[in-house]
C-alpha atoms as a PDB file:
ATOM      1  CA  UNK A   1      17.934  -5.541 -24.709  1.00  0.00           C
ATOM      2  CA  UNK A   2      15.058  -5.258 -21.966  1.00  0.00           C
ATOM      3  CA  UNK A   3      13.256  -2.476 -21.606  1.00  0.00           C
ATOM      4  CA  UNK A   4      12.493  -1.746 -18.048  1.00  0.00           C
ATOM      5  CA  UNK A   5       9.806   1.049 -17.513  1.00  0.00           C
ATOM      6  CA  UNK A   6       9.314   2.520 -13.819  1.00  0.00           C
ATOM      7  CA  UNK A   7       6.499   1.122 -12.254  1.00  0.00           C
ATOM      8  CA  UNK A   8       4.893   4.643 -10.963  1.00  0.00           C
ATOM      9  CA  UNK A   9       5.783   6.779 -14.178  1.00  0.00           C
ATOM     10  CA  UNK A  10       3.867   4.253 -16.023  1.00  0.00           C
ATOM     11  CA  UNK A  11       0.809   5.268 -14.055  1.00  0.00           C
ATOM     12  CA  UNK A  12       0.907   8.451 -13.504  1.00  0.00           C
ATOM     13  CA  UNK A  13      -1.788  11.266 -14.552  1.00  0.00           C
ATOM     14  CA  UNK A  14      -3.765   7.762 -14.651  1.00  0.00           C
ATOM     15  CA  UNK A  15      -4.280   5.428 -11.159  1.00  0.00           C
ATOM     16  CA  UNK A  16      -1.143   7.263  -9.635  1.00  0.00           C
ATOM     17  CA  UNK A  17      -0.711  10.766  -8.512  1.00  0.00           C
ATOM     18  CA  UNK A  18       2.394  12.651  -8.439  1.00  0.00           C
ATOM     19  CA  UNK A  19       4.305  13.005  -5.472  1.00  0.00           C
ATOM     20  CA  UNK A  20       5.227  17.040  -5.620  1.00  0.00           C
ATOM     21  CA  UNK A  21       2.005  19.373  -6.934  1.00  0.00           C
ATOM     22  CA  UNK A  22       3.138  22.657  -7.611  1.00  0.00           C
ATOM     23  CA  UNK A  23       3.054  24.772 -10.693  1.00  0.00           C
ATOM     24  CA  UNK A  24       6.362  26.863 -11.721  1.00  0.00           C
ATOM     25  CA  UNK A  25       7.012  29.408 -15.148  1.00  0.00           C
ATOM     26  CA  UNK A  26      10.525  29.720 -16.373  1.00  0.00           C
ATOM     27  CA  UNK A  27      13.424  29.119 -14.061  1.00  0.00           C
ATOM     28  CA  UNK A  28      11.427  28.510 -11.339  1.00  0.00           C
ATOM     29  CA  UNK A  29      10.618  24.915 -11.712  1.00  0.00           C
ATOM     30  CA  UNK A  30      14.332  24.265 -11.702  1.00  0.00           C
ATOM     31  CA  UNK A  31      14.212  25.909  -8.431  1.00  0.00           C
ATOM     32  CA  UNK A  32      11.064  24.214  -6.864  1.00  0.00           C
ATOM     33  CA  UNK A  33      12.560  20.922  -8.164  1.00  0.00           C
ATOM     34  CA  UNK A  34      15.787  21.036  -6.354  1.00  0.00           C
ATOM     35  CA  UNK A  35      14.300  22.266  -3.244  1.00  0.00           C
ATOM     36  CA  UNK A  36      11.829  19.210  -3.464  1.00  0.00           C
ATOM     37  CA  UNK A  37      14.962  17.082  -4.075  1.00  0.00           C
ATOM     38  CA  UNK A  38      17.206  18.966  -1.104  1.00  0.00           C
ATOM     39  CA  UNK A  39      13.760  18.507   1.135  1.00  0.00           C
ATOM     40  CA  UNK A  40      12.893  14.823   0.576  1.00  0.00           C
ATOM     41  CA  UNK A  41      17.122  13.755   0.888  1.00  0.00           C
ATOM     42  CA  UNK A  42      17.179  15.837   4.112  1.00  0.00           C
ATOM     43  CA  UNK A  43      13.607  14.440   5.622  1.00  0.00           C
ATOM     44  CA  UNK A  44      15.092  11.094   4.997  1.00  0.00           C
ATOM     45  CA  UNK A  45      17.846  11.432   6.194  1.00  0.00           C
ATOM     46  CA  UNK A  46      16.914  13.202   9.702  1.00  0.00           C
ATOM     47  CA  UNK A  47      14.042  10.602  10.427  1.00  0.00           C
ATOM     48  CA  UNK A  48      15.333   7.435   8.348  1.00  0.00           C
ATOM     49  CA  UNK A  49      14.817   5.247  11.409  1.00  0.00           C
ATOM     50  CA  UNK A  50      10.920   6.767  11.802  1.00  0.00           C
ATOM     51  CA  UNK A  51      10.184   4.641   8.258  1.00  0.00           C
ATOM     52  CA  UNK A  52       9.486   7.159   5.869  1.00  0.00           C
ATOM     53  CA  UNK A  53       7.312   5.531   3.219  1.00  0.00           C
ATOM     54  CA  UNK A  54       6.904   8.805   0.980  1.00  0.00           C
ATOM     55  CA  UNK A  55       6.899  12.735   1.113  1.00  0.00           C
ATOM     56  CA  UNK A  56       4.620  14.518  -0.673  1.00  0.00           C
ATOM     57  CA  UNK A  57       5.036  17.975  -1.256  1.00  0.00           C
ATOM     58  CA  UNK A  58       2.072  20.854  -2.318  1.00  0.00           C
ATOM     59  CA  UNK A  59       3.327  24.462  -3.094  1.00  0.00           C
ATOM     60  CA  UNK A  60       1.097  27.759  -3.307  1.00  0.00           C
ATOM     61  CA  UNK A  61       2.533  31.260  -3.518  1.00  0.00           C
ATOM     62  CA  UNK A  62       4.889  31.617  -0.484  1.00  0.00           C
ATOM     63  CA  UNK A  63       3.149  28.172   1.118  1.00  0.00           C
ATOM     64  CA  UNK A  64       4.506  24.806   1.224  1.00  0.00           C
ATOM     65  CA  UNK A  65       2.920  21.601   2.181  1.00  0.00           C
ATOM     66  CA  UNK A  66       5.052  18.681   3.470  1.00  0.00           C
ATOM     67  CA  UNK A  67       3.286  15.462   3.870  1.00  0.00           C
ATOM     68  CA  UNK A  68       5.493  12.990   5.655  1.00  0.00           C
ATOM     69  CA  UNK A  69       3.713   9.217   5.428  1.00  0.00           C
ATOM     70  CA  UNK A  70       6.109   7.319   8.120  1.00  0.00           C
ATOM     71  CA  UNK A  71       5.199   3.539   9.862  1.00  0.00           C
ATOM     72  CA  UNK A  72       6.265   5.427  13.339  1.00  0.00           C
ATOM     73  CA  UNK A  73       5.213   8.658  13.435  1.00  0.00           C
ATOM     74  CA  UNK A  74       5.589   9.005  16.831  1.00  0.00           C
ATOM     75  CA  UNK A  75       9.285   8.970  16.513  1.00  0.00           C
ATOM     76  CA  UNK A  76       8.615  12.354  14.124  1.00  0.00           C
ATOM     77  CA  UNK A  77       6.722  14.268  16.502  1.00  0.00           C
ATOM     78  CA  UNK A  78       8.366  13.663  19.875  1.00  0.00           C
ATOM     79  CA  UNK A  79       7.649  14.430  23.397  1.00  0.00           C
ATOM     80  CA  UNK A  80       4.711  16.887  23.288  1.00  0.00           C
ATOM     81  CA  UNK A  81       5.566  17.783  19.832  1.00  0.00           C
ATOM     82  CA  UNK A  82       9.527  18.418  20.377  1.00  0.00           C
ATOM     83  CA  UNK A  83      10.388  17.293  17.458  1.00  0.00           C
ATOM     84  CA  UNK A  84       8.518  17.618  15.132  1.00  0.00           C
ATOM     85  CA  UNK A  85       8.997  21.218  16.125  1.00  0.00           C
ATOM     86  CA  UNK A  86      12.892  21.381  15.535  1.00  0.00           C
ATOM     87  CA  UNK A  87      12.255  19.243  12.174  1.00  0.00           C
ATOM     88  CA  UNK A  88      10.177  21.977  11.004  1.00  0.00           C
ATOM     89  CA  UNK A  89      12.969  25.173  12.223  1.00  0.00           C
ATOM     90  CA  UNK A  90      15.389  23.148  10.221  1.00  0.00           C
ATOM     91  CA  UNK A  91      13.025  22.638   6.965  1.00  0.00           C
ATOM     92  CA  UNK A  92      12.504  26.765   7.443  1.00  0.00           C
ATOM     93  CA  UNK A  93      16.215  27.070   7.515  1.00  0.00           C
ATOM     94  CA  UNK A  94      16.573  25.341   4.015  1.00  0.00           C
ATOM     95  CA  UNK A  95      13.912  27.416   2.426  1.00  0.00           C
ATOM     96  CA  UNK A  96      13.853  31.140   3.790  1.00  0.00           C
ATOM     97  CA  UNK A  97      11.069  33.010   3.056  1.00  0.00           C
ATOM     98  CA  UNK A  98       8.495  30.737   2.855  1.00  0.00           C
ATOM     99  CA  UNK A  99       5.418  29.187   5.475  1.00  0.00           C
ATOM    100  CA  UNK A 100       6.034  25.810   5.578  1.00  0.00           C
ATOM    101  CA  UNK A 101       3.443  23.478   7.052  1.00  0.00           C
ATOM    102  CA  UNK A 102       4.025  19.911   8.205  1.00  0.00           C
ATOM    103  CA  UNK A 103       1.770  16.945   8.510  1.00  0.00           C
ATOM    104  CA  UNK A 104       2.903  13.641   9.763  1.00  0.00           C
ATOM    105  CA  UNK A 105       0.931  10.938   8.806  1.00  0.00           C
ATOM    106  CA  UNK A 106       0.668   6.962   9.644  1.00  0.00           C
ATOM    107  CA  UNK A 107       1.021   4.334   7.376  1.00  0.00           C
ATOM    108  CA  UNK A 108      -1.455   1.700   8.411  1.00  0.00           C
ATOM    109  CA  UNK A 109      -0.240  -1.576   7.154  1.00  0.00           C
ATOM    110  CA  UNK A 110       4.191  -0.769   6.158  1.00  0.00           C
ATOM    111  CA  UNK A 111       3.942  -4.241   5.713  1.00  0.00           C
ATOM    112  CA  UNK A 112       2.413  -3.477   2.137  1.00  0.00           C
ATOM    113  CA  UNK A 113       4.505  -0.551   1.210  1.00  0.00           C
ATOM    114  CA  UNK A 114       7.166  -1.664  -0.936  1.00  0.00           C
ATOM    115  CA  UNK A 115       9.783   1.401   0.176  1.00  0.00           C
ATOM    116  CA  UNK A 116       9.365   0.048   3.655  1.00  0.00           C
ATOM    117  CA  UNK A 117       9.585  -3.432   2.860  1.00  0.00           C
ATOM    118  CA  UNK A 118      12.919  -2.942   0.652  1.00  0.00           C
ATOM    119  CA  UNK A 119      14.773  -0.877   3.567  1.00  0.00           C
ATOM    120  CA  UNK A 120      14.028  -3.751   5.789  1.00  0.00           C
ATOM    121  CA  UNK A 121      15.898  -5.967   3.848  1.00  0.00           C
ATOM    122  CA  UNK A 122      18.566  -3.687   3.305  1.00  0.00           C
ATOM    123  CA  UNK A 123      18.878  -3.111   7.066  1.00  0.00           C
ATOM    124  CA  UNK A 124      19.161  -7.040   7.551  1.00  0.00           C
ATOM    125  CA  UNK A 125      21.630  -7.223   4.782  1.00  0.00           C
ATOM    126  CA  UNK A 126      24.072  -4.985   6.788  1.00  0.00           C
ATOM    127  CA  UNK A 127      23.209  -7.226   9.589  1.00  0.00           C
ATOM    128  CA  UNK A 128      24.918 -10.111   7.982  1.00  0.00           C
ATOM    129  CA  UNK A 129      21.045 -12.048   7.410  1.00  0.00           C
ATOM    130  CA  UNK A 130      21.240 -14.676   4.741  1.00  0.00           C
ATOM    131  CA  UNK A 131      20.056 -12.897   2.021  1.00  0.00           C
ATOM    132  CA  UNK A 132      17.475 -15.953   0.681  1.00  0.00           C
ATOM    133  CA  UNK A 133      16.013 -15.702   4.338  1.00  0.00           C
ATOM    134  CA  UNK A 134      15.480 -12.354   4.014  1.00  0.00           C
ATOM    135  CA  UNK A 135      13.572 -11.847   0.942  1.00  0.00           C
ATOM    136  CA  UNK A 136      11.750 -15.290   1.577  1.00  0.00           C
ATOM    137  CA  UNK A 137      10.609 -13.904   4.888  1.00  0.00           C
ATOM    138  CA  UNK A 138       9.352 -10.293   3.094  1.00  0.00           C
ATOM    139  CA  UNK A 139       7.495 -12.245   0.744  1.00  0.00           C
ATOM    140  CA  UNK A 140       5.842 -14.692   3.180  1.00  0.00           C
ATOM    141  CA  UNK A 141       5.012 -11.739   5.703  1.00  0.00           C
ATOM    142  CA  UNK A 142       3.854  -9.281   2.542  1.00  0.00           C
ATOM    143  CA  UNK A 143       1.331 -11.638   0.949  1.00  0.00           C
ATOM    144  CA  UNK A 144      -0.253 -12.716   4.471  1.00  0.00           C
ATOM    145  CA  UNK A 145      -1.454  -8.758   5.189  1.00  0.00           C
ATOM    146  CA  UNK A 146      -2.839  -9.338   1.821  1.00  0.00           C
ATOM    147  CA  UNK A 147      -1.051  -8.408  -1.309  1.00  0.00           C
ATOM    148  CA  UNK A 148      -2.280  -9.907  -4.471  1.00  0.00           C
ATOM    149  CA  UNK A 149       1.145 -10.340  -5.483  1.00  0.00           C
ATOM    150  CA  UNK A 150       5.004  -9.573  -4.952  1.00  0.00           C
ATOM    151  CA  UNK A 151       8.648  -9.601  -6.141  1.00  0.00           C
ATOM    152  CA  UNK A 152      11.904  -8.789  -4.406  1.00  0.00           C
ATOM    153  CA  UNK A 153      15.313  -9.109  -6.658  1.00  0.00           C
ATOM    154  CA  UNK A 154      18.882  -8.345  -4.518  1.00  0.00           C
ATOM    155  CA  UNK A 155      21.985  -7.209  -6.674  1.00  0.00           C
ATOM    156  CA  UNK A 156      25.385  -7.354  -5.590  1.00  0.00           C
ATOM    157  CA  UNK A 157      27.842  -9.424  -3.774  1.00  0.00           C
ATOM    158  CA  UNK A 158      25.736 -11.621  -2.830  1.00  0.00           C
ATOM    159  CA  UNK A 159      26.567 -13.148   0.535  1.00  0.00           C
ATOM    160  CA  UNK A 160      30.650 -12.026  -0.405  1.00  0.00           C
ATOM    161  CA  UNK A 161      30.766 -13.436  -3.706  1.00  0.00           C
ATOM    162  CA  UNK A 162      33.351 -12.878  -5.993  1.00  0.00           C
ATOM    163  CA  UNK A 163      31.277 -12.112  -8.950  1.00  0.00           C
ATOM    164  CA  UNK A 164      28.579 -10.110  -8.308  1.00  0.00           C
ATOM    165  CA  UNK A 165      24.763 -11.492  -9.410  1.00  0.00           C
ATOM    166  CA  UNK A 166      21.281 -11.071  -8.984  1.00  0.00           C
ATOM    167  CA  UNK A 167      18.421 -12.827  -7.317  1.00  0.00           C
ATOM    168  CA  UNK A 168      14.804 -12.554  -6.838  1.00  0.00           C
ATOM    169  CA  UNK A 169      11.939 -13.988  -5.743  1.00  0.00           C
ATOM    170  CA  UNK A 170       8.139 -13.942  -6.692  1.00  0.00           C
ATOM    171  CA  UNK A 171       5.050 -14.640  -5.253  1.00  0.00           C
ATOM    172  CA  UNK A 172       1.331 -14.566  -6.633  1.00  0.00           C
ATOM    173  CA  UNK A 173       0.785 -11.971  -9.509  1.00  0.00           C
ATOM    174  CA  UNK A 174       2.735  -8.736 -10.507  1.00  0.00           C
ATOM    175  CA  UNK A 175       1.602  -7.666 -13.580  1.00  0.00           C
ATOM    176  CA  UNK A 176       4.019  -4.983 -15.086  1.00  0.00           C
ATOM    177  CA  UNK A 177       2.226  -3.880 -18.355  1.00  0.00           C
ATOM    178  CA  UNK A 178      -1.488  -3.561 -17.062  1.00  0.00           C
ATOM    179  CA  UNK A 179      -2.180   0.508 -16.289  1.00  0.00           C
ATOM    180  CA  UNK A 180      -4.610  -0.480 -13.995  1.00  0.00           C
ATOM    181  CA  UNK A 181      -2.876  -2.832 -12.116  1.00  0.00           C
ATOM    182  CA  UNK A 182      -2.124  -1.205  -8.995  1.00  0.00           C
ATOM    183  CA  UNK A 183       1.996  -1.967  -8.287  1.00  0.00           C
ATOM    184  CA  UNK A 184       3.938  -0.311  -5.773  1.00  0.00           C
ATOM    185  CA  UNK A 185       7.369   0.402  -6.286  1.00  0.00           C
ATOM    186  CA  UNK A 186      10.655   0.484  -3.498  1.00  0.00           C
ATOM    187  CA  UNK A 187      14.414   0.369  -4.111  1.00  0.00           C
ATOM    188  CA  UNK A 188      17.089   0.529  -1.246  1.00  0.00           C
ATOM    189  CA  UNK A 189      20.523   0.080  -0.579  1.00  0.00           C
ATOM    190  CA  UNK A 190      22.359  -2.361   1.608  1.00  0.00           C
ATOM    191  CA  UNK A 191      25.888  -0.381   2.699  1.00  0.00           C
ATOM    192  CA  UNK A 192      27.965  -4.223   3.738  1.00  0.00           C
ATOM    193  CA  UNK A 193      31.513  -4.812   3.821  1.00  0.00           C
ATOM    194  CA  UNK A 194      31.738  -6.436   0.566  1.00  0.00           C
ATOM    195  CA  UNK A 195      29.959  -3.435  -1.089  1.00  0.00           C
ATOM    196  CA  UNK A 196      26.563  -1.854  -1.647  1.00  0.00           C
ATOM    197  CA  UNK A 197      23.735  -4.488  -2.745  1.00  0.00           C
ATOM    198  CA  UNK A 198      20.514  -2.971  -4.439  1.00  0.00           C
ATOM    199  CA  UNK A 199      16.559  -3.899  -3.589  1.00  0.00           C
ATOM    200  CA  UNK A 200      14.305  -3.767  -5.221  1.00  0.00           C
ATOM    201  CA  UNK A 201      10.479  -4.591  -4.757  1.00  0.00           C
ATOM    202  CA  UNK A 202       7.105  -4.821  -6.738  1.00  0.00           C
ATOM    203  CA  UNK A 203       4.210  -4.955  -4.880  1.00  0.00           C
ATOM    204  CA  UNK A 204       0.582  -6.084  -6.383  1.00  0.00           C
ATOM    205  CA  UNK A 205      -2.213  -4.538  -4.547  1.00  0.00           C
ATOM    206  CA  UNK A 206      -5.343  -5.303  -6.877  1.00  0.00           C
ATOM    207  CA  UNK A 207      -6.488  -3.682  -9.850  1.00  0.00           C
ATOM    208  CA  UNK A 208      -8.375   0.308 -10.027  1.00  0.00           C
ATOM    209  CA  UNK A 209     -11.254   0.375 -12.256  1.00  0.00           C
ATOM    210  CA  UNK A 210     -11.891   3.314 -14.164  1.00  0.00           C
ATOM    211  CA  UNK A 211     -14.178   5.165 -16.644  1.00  0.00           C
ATOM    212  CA  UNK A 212     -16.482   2.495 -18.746  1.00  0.00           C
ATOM    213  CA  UNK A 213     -14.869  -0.457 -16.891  1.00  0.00           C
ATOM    214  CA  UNK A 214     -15.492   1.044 -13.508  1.00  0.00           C
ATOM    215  CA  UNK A 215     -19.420   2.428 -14.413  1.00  0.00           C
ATOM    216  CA  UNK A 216     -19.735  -1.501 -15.658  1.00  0.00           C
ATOM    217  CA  UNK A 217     -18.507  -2.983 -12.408  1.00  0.00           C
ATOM    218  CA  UNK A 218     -20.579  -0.718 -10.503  1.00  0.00           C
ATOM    219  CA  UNK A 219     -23.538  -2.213 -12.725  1.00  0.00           C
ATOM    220  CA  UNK A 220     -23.090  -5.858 -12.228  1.00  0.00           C
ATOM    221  CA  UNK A 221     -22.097  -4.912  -8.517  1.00  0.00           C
ATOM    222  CA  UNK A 222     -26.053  -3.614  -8.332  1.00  0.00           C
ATOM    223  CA  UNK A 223     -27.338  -6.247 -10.033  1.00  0.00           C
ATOM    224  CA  UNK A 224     -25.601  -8.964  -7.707  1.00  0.00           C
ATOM    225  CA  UNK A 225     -26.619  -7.062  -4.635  1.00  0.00           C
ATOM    226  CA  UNK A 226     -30.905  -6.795  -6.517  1.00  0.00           C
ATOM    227  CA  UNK A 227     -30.362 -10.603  -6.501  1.00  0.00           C
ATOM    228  CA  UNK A 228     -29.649 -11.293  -3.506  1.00  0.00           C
ATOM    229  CA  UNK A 229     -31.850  -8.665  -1.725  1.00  0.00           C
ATOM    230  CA  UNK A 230     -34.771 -10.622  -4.072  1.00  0.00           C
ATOM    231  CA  UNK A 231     -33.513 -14.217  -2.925  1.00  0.00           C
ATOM    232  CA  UNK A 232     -33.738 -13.498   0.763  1.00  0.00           C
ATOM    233  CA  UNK A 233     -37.317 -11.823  -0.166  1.00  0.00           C
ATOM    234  CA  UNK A 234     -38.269 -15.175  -1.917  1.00  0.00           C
ATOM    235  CA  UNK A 235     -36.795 -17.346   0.697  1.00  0.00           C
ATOM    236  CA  UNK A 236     -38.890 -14.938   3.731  1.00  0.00           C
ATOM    237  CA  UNK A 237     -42.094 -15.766   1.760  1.00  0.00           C
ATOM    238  CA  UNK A 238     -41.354 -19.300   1.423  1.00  0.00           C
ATOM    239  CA  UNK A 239     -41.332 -19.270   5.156  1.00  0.00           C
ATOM    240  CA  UNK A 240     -44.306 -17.597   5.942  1.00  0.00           C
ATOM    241  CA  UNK A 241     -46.497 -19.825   4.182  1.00  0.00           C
ATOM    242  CA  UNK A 242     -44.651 -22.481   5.449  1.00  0.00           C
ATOM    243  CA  UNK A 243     -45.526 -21.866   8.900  1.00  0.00           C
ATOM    244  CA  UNK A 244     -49.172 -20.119   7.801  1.00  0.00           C
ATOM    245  CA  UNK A 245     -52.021 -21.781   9.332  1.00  0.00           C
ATOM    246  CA  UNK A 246     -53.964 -23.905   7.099  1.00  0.00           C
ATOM    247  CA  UNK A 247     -50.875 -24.685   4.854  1.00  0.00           C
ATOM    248  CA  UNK A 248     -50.775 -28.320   4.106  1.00  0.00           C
ATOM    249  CA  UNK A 249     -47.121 -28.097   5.580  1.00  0.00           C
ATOM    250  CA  UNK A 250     -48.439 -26.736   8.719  1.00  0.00           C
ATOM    251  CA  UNK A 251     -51.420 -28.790   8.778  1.00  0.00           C
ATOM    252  CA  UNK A 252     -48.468 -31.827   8.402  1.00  0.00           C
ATOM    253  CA  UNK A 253     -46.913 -30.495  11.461  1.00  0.00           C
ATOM    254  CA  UNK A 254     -49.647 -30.397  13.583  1.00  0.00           C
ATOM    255  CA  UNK A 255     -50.608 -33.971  13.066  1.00  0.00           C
ATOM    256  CA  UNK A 256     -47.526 -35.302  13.501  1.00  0.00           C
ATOM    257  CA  UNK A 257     -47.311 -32.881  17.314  1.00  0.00           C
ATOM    258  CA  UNK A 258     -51.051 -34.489  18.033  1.00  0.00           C
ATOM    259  CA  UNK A 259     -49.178 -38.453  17.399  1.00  0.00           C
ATOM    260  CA  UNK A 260     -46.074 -37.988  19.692  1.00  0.00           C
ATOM    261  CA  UNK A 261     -48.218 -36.579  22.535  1.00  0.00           C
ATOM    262  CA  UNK A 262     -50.873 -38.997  21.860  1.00  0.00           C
ATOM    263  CA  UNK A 263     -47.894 -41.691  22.212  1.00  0.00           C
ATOM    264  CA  UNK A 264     -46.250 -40.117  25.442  1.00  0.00           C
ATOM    265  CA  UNK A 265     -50.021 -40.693  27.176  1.00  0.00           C
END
């Protein structure tokens, strides 16, 4: 049988960080790990239509750090803050006794986050899109903003089938055993009349060097740059004595001047 490993558990502690960083003795971390489950369902569910790529979470003493990384964020905060004011009463509510502090930040390019791109096909699913169309178009769109590589696969009743199946679709690259291959990882459901249909998407973004490998990139990176800083020093020369008077080439130059204006008289 296949054995599927998660994408970001792979990697973490090694080119991926975790997404809650707290530290908890004895019953605690039970505690801190429901609230960071109760937290993310609730954020998600209050501001699903803000895209909410991830929520990371930071805890110290009586503290708490939210992080909310959305493609609108302006939907978060509100008019003058509004908002992102009554999101923040209601997070306080859930968790008594602590300070929480809330920072909404923009996802440049949701394009390449692979959360964001499986909820949009979800959405279009319920919709009633044609599911090929869908993932075809996520691909298309995902490796034009510049993605090294992707994959989208859609279980369910496909389009009302009887028999439920599964599709997918790749594109470029996704390699799912290399640590330092740096994937992205999204899964969504699609709530249609014929019942829920699951997406999921990979998303290549280019490799993260580290240690030796990195310190040997950053070598031959050096030596490239030497090179070329050299060749346009060489080249520079090779034009001043070019045009140096006295050089045989200039000397060359001149005479042939002296002819044409000798003809034009």
């Amino acid at each position: 049988m296949g054995q599927k490993t998660h994408p970001v558990g792979f990697r973490l502690g090694i080119i991926k960080d975790w997404e809650s960083n707290w530290f908890a003795k004895g019953s605690s971390y039970a505690d801190y790990l429901h609230s960071d489950f109760k937290l993310r369902t609730f954020i998600k569910k209050r501001v699903y239509h803000a895209g909410i790529a991830s929520t990371q979470i930071e805890r110290k003493g009586n503290q708490v750090k939210i992080n909310i990384f959305a493609a609108r964020p302006g939907i978060i905060i509100g008019k003058k803050g509004q908002e992102v004011d009554r999101l923040k009463k209601a997070l306080q509510k859930m968790i008594p006794g602590s300070e929480i502090f809330l920072n909404i930040k923009e996802v440049r390019k949701p394009e390449l986050s692979a959360q964001l791109i499986a909820e949009n096909i979800a959405l279009q699913f319920e919709r009633r899109v044609a599911f090929r169309r869908a993932m075809k178009k996520s691909v298309i769109s995902t490796m034009r903003f510049g993605a090294k590589g992707v994959r989208i696969s859609c279980s369910g009743r496909l389009a009302g089938a009887d028999i439920a199946r599964t599709e997918w679709y790749r594109e470029g690259r996704v390699p799912l055993h290399t640590i330092r291959a740096n994937v992205d990882y999204g899964v969504a459901e699609s709530k249609t009349t014929f019942g829920i249909i699951g997406v999921k998407v990979w998303v290549f973004l280019g490799e993260i060097y580290f240690g030796r490998e990195a310190r040997r990139i950053e070598e031959q990176r050096k030596m490239k740059s030497q090179m070329q800083i050299e060749q346009v020093v060489e080249a520079a020369k090779a034009d001043l004595a070019h045009d140096k008077p006295g050089s045989k080439k200039a000397d060359a130059s001149n005479n042939d001047k002296t002819k044409r204006n000798g003809a034009g008289e």
